[in-house]
N, C-alpha and C. Protein backbone atom coordinates (compact mmCIF):
# COMPACT_ATOMS: atom_id res chain seq x y z
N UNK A 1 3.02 -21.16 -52.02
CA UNK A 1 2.11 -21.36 -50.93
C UNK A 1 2.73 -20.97 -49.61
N UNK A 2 4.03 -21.17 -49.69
CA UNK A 2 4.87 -21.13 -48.02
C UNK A 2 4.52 -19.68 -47.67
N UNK A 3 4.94 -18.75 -49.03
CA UNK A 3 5.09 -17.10 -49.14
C UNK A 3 3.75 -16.42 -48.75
N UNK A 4 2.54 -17.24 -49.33
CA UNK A 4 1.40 -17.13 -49.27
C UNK A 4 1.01 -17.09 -47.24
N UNK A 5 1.10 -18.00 -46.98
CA UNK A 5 1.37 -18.34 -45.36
C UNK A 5 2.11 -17.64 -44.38
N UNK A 6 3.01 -17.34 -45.11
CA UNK A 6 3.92 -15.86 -44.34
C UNK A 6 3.31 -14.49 -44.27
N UNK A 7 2.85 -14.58 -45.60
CA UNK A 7 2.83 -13.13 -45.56
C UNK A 7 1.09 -12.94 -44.50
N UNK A 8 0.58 -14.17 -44.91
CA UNK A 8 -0.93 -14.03 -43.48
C UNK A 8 -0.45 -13.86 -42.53
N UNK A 9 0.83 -14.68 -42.05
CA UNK A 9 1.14 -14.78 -40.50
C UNK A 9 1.79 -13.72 -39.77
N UNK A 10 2.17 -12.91 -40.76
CA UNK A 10 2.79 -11.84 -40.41
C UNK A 10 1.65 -10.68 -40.25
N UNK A 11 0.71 -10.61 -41.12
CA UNK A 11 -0.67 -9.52 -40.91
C UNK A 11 -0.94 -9.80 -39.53
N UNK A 12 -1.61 -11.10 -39.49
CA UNK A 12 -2.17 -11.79 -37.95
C UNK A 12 -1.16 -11.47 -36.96
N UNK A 13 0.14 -11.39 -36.76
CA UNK A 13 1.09 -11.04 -35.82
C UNK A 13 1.11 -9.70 -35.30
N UNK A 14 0.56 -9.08 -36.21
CA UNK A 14 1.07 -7.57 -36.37
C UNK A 14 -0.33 -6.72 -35.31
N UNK A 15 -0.53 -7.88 -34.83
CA UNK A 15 -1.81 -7.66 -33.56
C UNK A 15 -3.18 -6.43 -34.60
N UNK A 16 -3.87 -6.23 -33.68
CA UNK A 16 -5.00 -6.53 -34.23
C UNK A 16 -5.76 -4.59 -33.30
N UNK A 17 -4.59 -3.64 -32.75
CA UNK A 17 -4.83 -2.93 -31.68
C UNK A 17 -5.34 -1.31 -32.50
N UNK A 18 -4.66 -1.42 -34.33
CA UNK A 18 -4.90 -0.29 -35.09
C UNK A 18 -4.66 1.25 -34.13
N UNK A 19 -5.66 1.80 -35.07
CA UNK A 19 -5.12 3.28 -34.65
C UNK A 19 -5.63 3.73 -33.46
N UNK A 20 -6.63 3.04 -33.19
CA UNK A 20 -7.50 3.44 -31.83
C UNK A 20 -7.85 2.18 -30.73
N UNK A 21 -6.93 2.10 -29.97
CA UNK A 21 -7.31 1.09 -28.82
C UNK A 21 -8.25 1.01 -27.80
N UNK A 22 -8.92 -0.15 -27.94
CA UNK A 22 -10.28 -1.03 -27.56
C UNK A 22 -9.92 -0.56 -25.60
N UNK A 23 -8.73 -0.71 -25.35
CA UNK A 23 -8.38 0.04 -23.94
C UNK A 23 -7.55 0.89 -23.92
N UNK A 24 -7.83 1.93 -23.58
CA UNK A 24 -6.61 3.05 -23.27
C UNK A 24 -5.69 2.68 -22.14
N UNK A 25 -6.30 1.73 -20.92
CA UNK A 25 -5.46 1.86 -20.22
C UNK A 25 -4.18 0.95 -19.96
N UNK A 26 -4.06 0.16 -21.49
CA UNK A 26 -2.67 -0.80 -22.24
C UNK A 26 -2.11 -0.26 -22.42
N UNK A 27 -2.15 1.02 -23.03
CA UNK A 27 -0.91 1.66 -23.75
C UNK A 27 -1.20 2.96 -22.47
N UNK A 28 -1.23 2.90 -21.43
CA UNK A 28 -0.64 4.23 -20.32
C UNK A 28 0.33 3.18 -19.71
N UNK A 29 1.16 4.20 -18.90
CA UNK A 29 2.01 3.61 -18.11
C UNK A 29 1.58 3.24 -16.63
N UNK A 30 1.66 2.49 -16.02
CA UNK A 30 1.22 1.99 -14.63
C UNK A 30 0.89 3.24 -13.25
N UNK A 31 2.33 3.98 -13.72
CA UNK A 31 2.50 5.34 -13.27
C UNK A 31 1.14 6.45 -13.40
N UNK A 32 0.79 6.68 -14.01
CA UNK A 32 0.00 7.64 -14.51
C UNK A 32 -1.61 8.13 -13.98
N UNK A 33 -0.88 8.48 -12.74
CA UNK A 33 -2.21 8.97 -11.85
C UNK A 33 -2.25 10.27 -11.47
N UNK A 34 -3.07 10.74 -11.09
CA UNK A 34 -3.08 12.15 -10.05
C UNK A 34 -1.87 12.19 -9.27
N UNK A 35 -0.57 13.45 -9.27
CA UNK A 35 -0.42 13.22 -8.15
C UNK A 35 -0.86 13.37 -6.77
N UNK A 36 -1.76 14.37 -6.60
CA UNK A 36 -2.30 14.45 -5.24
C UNK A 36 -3.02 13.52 -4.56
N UNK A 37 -3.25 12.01 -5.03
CA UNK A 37 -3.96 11.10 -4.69
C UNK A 37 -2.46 10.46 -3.54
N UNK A 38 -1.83 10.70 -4.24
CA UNK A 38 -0.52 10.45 -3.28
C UNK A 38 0.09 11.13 -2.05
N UNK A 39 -0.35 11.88 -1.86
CA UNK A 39 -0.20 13.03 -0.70
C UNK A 39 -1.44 12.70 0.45
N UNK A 40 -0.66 12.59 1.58
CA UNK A 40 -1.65 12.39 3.08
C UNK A 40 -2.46 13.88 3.12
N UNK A 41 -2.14 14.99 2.55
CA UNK A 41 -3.08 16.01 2.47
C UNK A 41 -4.40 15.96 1.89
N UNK A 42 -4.25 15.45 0.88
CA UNK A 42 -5.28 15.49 0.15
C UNK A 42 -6.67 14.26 0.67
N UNK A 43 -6.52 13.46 1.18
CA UNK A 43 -6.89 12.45 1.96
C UNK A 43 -7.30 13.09 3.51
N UNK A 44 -6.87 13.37 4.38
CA UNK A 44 -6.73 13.85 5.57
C UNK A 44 -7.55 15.70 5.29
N UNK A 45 -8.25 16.26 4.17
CA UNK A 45 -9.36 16.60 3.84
C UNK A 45 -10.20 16.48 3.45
N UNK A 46 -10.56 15.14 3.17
CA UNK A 46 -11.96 14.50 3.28
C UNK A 46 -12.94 15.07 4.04
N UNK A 47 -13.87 14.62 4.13
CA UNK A 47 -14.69 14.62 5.20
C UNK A 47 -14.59 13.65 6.19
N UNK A 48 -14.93 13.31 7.24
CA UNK A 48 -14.88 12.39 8.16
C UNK A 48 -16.21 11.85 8.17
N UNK A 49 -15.63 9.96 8.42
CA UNK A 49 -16.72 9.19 8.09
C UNK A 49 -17.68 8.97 9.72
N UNK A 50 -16.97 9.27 10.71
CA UNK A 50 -17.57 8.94 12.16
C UNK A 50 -17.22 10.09 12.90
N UNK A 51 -18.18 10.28 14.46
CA UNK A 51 -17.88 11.50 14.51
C UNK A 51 -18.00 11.11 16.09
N UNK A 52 -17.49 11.10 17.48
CA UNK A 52 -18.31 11.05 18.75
C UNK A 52 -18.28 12.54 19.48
N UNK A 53 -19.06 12.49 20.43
CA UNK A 53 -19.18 13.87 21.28
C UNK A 53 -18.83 13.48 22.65
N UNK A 54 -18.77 14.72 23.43
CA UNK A 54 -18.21 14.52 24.51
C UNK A 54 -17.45 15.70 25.29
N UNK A 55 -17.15 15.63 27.01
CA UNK A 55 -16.77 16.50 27.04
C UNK A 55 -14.87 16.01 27.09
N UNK A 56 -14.25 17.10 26.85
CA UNK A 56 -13.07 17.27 26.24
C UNK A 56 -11.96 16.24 26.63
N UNK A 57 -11.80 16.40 28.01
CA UNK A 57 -10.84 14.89 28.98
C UNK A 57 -11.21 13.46 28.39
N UNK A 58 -12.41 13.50 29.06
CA UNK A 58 -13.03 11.99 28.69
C UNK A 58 -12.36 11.96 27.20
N UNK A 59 -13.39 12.68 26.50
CA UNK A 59 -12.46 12.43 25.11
C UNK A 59 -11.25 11.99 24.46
N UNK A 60 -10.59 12.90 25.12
CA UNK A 60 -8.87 12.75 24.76
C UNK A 60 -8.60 11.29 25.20
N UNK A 61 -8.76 10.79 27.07
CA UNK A 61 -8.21 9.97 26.84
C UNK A 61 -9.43 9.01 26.07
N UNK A 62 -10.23 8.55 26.32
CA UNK A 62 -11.02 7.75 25.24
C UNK A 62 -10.30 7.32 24.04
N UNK A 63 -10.11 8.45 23.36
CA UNK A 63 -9.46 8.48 22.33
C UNK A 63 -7.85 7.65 22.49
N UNK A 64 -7.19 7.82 23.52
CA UNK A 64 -6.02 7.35 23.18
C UNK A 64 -5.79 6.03 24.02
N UNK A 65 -7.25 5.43 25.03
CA UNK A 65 -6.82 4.53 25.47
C UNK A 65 -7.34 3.18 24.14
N UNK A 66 -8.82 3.70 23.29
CA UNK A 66 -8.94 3.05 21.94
C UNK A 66 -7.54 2.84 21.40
N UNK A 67 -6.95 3.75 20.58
CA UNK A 67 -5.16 3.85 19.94
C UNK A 67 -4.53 2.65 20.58
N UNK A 68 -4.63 2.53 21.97
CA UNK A 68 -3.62 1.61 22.52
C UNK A 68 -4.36 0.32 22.41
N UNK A 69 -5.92 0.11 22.22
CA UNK A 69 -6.40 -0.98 22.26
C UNK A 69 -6.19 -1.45 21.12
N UNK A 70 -6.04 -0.85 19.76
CA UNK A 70 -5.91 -1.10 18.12
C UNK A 70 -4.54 -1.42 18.12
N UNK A 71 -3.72 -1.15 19.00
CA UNK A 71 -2.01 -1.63 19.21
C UNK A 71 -1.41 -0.30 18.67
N UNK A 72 -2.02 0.79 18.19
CA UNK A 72 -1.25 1.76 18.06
C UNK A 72 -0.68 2.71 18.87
N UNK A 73 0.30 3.06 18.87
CA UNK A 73 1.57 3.99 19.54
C UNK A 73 1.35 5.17 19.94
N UNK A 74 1.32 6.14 20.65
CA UNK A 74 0.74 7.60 20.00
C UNK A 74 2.07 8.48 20.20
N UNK A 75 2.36 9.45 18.87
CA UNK A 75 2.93 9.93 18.49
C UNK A 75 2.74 11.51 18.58
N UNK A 76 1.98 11.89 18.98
CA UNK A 76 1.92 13.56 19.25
C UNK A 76 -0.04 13.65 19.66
N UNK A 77 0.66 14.70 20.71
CA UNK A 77 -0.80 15.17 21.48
C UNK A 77 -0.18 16.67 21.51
N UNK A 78 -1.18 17.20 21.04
CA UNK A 78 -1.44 18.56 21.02
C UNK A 78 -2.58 18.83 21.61
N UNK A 79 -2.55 19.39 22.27
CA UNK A 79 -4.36 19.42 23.16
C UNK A 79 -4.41 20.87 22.75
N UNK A 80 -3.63 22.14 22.22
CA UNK A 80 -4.32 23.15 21.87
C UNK A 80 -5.33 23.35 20.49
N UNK A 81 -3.89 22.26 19.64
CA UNK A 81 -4.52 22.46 18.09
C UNK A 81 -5.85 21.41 17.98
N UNK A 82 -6.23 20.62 19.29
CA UNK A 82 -7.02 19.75 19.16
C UNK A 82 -6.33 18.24 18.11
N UNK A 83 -5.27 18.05 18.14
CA UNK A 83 -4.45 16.79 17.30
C UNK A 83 -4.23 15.80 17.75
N UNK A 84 -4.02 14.74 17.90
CA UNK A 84 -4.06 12.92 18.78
C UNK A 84 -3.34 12.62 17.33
N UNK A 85 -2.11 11.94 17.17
CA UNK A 85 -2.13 11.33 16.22
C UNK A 85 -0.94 10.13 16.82
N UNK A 86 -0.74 8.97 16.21
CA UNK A 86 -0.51 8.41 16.43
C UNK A 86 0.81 7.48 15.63
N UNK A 87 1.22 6.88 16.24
CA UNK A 87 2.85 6.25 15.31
C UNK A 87 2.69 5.38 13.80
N UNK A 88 2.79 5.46 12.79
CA UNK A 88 2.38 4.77 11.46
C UNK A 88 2.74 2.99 12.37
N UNK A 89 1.69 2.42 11.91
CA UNK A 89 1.67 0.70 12.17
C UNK A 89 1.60 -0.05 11.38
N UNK A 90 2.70 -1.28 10.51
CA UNK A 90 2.41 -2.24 9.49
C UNK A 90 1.16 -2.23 9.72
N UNK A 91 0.38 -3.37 8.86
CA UNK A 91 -0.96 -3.34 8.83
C UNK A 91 -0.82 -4.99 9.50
N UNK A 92 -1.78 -5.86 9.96
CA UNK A 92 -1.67 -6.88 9.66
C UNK A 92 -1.30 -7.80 9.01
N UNK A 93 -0.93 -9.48 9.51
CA UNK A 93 -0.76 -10.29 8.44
C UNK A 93 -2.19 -10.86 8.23
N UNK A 94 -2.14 -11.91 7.29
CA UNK A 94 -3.47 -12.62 7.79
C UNK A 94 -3.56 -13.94 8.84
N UNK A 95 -2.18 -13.98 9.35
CA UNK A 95 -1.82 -15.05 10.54
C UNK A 95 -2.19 -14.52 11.76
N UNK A 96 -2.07 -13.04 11.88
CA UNK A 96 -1.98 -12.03 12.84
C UNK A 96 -3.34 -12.09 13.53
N UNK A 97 -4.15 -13.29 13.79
CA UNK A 97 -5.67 -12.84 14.45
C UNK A 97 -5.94 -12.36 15.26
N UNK A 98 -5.03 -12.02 15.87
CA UNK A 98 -5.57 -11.05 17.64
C UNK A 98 -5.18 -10.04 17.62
N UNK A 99 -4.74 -9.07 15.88
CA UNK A 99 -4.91 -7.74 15.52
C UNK A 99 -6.03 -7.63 15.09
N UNK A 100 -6.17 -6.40 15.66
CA UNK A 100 -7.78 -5.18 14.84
C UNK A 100 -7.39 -3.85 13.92
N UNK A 101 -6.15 -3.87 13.54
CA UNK A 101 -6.15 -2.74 12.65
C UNK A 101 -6.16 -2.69 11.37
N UNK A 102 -7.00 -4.04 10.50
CA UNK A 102 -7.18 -3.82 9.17
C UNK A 102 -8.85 -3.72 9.22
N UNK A 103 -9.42 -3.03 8.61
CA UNK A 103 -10.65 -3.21 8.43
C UNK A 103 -11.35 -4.21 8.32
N UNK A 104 -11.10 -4.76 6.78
CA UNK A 104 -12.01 -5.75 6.30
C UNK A 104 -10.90 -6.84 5.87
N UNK A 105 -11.64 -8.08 5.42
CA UNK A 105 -10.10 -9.16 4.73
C UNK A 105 -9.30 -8.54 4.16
N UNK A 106 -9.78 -7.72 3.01
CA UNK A 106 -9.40 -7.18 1.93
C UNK A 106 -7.72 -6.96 2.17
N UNK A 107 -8.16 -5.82 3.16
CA UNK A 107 -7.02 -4.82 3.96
C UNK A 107 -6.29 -5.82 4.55
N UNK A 108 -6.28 -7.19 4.95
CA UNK A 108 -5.48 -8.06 5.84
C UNK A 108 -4.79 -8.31 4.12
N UNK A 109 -5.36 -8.82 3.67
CA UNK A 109 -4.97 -9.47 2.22
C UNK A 109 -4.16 -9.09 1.22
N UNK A 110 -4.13 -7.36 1.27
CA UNK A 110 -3.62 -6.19 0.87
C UNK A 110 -1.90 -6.24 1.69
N UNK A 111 -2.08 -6.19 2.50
CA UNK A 111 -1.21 -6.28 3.83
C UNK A 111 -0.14 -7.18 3.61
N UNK A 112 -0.90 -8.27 3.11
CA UNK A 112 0.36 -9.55 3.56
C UNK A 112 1.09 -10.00 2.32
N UNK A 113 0.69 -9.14 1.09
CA UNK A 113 1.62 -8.88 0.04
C UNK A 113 2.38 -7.63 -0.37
N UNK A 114 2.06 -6.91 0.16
CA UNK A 114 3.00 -5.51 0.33
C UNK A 114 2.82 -4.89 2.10
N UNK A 115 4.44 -4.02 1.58
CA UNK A 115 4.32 -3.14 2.96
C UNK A 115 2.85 -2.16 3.24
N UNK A 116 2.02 -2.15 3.79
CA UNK A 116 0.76 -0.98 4.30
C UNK A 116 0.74 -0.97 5.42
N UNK A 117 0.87 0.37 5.84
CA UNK A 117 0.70 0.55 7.08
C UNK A 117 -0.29 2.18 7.77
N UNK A 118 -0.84 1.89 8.46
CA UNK A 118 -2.03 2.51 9.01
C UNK A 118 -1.80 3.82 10.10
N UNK A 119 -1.98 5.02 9.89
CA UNK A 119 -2.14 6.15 11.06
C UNK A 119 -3.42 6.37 11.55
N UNK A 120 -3.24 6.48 12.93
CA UNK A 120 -4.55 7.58 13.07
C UNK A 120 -4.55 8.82 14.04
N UNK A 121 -5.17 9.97 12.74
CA UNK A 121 -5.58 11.17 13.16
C UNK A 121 -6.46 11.11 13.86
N UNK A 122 -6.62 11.92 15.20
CA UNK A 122 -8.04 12.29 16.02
C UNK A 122 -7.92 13.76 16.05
N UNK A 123 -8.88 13.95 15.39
CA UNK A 123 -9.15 15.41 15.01
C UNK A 123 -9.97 16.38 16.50
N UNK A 124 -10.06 16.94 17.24
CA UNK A 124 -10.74 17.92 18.37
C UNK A 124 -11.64 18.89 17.72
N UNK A 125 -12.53 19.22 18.47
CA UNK A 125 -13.20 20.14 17.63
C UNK A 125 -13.82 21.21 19.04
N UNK A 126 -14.26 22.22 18.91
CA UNK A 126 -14.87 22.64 20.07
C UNK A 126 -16.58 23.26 19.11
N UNK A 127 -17.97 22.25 19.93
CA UNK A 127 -18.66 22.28 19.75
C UNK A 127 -19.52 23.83 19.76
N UNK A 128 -19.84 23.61 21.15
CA UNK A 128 -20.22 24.36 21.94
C UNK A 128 -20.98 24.22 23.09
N UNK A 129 -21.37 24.75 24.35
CA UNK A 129 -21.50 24.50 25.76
C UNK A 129 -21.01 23.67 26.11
N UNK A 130 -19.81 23.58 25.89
CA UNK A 130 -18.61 22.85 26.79
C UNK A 130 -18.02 21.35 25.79
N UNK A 131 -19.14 21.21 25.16
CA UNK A 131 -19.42 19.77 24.11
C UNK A 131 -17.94 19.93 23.19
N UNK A 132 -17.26 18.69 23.01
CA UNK A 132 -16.50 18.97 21.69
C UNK A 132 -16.87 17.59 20.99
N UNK A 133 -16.26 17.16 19.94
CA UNK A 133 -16.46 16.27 18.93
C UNK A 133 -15.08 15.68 18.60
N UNK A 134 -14.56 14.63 18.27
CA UNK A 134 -13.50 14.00 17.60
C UNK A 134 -13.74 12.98 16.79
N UNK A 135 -13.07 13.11 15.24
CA UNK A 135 -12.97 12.38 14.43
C UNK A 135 -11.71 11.57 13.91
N UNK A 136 -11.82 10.52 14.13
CA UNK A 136 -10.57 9.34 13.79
C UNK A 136 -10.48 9.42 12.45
N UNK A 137 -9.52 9.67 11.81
CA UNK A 137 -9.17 9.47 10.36
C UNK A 137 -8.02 8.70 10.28
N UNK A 138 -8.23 7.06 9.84
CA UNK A 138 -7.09 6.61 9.54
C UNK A 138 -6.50 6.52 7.68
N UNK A 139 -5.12 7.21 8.04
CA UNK A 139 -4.52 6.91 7.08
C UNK A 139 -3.99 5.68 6.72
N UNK A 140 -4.00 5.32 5.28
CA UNK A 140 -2.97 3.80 4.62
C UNK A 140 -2.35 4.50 3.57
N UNK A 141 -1.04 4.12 3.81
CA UNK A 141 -0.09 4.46 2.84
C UNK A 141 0.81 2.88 2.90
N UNK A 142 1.09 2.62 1.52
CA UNK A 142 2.06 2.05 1.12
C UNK A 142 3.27 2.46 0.87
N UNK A 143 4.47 1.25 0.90
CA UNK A 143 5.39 1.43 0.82
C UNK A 143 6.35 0.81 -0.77
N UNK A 144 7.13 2.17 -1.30
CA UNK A 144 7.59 1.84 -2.87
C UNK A 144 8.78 1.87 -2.21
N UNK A 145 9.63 0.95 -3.03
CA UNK A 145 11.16 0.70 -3.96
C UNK A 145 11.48 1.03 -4.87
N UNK A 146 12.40 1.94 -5.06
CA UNK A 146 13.05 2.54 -6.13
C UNK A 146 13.85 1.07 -6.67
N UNK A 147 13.47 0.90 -8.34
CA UNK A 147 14.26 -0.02 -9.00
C UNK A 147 15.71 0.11 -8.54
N UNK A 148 16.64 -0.49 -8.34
CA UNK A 148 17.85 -0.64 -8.32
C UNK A 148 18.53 -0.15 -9.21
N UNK A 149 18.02 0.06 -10.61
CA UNK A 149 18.88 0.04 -11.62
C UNK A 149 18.69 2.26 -11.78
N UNK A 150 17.73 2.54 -11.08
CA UNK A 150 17.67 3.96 -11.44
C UNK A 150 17.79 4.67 -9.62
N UNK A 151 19.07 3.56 -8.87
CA UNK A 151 18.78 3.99 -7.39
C UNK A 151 20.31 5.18 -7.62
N UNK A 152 21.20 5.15 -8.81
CA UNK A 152 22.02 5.91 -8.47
C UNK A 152 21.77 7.41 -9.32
N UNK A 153 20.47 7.24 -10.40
CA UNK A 153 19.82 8.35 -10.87
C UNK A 153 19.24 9.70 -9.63
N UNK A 154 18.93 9.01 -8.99
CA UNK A 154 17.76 9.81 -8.13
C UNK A 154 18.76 10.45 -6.68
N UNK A 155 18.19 11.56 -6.20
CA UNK A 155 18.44 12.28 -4.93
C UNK A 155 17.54 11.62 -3.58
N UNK A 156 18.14 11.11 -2.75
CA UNK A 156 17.20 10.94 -1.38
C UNK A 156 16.64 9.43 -0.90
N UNK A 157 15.86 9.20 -0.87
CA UNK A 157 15.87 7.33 -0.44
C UNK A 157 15.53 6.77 -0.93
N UNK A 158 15.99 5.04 -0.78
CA UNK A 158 15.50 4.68 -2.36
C UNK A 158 14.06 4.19 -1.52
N UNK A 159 13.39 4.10 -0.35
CA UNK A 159 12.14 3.59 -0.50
C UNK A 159 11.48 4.95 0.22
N UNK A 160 9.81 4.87 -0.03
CA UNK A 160 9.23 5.68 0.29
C UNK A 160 7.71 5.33 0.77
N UNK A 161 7.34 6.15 1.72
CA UNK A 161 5.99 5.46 1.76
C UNK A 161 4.69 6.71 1.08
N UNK A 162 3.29 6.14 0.26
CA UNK A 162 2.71 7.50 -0.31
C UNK A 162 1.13 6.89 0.02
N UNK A 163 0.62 7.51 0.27
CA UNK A 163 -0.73 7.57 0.88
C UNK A 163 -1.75 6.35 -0.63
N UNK A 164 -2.78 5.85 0.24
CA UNK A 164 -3.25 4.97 -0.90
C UNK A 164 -4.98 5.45 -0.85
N UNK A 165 -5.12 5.68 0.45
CA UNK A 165 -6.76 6.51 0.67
C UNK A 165 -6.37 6.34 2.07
N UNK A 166 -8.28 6.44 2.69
CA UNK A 166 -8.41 6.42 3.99
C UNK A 166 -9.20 4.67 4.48
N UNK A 167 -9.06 4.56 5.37
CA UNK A 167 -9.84 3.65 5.41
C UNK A 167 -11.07 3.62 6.49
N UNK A 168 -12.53 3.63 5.82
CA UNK A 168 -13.37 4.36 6.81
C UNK A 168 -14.24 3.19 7.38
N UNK A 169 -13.53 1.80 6.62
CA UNK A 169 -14.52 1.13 7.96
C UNK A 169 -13.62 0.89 9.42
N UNK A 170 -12.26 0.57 9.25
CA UNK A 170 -11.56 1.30 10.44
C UNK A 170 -11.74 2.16 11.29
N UNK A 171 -12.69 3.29 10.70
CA UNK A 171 -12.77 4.59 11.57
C UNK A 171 -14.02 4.95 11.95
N UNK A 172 -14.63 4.15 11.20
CA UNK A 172 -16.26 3.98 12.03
C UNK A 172 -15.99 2.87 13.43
N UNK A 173 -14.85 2.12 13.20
CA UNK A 173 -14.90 0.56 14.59
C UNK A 173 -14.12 2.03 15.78
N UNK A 174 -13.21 2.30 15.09
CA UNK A 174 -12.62 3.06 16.32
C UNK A 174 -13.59 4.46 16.40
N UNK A 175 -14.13 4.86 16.02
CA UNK A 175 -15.04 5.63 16.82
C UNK A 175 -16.39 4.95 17.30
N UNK A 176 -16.59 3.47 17.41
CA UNK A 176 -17.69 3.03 18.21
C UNK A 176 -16.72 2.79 19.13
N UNK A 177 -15.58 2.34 19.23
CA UNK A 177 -14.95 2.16 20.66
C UNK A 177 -14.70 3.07 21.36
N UNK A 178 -14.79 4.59 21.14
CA UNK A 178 -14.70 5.55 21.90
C UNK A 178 -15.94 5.59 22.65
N UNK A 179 -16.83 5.48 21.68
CA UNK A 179 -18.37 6.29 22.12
C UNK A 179 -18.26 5.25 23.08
N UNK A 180 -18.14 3.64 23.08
CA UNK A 180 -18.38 2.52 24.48
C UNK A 180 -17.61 3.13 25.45
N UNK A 181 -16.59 3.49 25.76
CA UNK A 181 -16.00 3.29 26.46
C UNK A 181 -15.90 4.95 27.17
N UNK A 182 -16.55 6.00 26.37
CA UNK A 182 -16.72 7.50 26.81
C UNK A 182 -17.05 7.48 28.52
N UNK A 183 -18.07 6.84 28.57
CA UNK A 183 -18.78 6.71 30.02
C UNK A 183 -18.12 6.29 31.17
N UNK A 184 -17.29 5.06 30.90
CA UNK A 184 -16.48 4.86 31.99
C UNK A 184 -15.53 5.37 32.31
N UNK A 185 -14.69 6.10 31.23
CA UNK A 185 -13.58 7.36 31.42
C UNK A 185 -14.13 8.36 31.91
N UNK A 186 -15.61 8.83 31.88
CA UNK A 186 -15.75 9.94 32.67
C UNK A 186 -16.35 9.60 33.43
N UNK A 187 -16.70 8.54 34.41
CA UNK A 187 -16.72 8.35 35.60
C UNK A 187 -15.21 7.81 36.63
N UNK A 188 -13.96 7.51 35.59
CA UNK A 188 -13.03 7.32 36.30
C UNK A 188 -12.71 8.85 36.68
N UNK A 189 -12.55 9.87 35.32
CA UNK A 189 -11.56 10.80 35.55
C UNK A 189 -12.70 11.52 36.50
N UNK A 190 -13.44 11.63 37.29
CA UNK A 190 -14.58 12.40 37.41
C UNK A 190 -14.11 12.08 39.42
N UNK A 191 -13.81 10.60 39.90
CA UNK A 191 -13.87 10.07 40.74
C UNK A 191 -12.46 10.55 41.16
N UNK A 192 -11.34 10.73 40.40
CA UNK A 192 -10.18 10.70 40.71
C UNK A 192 -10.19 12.03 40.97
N UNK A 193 -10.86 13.33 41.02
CA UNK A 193 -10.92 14.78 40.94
C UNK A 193 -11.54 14.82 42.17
């Protein structure tokens, strides 16, 4: 009877997953994505989710006095290539209430268990009759650790940061704060001329 009992308990042990598994995505490795989902390129050609108009000054600064209102840094102005971009920023905690640069909870929530941190592109555009357009694209990329145990395998650093998407309710808030605030920048810069 004991032998009898073994030899069931051992069938029943021997899991139940056969030749074809009920999920494929048990037996992939965690790893096993696109790489281009990881690349700020591939993201940063999207389409853009918000769009404001305007003429070109107003714009720019608009654009970068928003950046400073979201607490972000700005990191390169190119006014030929039409580029605004700005310094990568942790993301929020969820203690952090008198930040605005996570979108939704989610993104606060996201945040305060791993490194994420937020760019933003302002894209220039030249319309036409004088009109141009700019689109905020913020990037989120997280930040990886190379295991310890494979840090003397590898060439270059052991942490890295790799793009996770965009985040477009972010970039719909910062392009309504441009469009508010368009009007009074071009009656400052307008007064000061």
């Amino acid at each position: 009877m004991k032998i009898f009992v073994a030899v069931i308990f051992m069938l029943l042990a021997g899991g139940c997953i056969g030749s074809r598994p009920s999920n494929p995505a048990a037996t992939q490795p965690a790893t096993m994505v696109d790489p281009q989902l990881a690349e700020k390129e591939y993201w940063m050609a999207k389409p853009a989710t918000a769009e404001v108009r305007g003429q070109f000054d107003p714009l720019w600064e608009a654009s970068e006095r928003t950046a400073h209102e979201y607490r972000f840094n700005i990191d390169r102005r190119d006014h030929r290539s039409g580029l605004l971009t700005t310094e990568p920023l942790i993301t929020k905690q969820w203690w952090e209430f008198w930040r605005k640069d996570a979108g939704t909870l989610r993104d606060t929530k996201e945040a305060t268990i791993a490194n994420v941190r937020r760019t933003i592109f302002f894209q220039f555009k030249k319309e036409g009759d004088g009109v141009y357009s700019v689109t905020p694209k913020v990037l989120v990329e997280k930040e990886s650790n190379v295991d310890p145990k494979y840090r003397e395998d590898i060439e270059g650093p052991s942490t890295y940061w790799y793009a996770l998407r965009r985040d477009e309710v972010l970039e719909k808030k910062v392009a309504e704060s441009i469009r508010k605030r368009l009007d009074k920048v071009a009656k400052e810069l307008a007064g000061a001329r």
